[in-house]
C-alpha atoms as a PDB file:
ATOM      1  CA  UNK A   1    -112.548 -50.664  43.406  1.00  0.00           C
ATOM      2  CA  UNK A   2    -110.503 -52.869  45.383  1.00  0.00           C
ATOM      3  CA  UNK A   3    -107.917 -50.129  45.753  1.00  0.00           C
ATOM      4  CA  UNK A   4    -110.250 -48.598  48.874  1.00  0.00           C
ATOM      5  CA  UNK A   5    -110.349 -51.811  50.862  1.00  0.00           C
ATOM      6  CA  UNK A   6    -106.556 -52.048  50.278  1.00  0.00           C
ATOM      7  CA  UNK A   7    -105.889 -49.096  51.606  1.00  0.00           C
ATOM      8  CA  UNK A   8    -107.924 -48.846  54.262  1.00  0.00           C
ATOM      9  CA  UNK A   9    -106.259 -52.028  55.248  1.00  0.00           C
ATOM     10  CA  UNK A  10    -109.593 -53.552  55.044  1.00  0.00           C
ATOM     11  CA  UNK A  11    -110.695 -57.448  55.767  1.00  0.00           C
ATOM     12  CA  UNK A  12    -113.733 -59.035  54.082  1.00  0.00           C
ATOM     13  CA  UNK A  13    -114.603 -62.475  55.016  1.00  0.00           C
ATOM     14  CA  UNK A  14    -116.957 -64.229  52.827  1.00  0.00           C
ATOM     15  CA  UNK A  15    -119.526 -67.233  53.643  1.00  0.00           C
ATOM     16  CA  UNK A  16    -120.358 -70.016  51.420  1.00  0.00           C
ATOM     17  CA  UNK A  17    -124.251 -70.117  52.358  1.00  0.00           C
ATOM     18  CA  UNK A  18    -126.653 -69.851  55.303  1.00  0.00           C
ATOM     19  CA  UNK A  19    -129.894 -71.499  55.940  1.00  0.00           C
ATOM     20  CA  UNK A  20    -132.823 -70.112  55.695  1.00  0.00           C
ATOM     21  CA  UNK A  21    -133.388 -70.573  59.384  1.00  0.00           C
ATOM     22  CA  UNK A  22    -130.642 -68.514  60.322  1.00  0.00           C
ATOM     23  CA  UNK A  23    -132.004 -65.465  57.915  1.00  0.00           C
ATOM     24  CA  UNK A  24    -135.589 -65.410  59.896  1.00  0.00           C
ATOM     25  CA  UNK A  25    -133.553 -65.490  63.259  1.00  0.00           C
ATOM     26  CA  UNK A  26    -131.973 -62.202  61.956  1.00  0.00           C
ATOM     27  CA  UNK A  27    -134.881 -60.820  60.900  1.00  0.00           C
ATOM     28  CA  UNK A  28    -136.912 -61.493  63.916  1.00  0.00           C
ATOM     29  CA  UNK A  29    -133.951 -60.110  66.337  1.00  0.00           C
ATOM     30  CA  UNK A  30    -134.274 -56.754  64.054  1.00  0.00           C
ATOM     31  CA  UNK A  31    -137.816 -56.660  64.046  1.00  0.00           C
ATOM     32  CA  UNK A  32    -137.850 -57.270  68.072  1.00  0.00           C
ATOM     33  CA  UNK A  33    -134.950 -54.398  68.315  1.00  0.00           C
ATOM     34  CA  UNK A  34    -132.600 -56.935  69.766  1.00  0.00           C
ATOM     35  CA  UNK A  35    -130.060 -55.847  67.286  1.00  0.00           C
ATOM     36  CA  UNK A  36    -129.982 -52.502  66.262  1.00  0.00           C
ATOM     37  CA  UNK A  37    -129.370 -51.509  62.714  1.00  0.00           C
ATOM     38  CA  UNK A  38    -129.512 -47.911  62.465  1.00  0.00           C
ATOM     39  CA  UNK A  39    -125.937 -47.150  63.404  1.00  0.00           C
ATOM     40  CA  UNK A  40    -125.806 -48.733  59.513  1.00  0.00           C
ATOM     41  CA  UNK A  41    -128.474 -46.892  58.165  1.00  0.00           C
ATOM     42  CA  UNK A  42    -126.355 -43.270  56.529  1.00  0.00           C
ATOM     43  CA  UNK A  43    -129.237 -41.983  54.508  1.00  0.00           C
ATOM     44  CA  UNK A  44    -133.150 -42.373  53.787  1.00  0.00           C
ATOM     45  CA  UNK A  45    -134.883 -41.044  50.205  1.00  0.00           C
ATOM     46  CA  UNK A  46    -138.124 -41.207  48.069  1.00  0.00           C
ATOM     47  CA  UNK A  47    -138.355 -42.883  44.953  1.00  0.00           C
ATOM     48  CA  UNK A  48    -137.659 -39.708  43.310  1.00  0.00           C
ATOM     49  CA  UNK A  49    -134.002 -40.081  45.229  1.00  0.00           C
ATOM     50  CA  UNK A  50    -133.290 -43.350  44.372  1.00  0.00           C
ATOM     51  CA  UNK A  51    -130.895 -42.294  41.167  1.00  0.00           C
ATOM     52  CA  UNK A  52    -128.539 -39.773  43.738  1.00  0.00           C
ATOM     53  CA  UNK A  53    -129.012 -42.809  46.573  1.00  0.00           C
ATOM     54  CA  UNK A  54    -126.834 -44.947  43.932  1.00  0.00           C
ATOM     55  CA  UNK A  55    -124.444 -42.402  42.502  1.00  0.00           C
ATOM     56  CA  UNK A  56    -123.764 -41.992  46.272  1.00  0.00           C
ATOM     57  CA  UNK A  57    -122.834 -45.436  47.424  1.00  0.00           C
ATOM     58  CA  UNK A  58    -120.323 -45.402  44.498  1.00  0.00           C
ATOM     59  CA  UNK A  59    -118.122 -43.076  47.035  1.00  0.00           C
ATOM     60  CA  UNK A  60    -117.266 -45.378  49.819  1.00  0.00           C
ATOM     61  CA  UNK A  61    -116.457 -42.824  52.244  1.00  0.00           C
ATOM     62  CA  UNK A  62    -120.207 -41.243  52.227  1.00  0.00           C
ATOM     63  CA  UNK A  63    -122.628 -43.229  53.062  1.00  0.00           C
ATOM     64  CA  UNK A  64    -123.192 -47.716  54.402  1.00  0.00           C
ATOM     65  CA  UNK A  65    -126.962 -48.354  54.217  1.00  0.00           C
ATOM     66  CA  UNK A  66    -129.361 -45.872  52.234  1.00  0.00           C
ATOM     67  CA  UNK A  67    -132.852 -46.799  52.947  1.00  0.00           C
ATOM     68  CA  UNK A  68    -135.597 -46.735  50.383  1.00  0.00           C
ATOM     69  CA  UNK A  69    -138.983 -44.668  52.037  1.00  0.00           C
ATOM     70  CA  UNK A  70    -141.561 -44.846  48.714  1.00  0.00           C
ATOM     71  CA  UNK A  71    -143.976 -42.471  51.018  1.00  0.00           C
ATOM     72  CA  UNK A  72    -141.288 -40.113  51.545  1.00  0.00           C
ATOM     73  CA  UNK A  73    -140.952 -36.990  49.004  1.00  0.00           C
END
């Protein structure tokens, strides 16, 4: 609902495209923990969460990043 970002006085900037290049940069800097991305991660579930995960990211105030564990319960 573009209501929130309004608001909230927010500013999205959108991209055209990025190479694939700069994708596997990204990647590798997470997976070396050169950037850290768990200040974005608000909430981890099982499968079995998966259907609250969603109805939660539809409130913007709650949660950024929820993280899909399959092995968690």
């Amino acid at each position: 609902m573009p209501i929130f970002g309004t608001n909230k006085e927010l500013s999205v900037q959108f991209v055209l495209g990025y190479a694939p290049g700069e994708f596997a940069t990204a990647l590798q800097a997470i997976a070396d923990g050169r950037i850290n991305v768990q200040p974005l991660v608000t909430g981890k579930v099982g499968l079995a969460g998966v259907a609250q995960a969603f109805a939660s990211l539809a409130t913007p105030d709650d949660h950024a990043k929820i993280l899909v564990e399959p092995w968690r319960n």
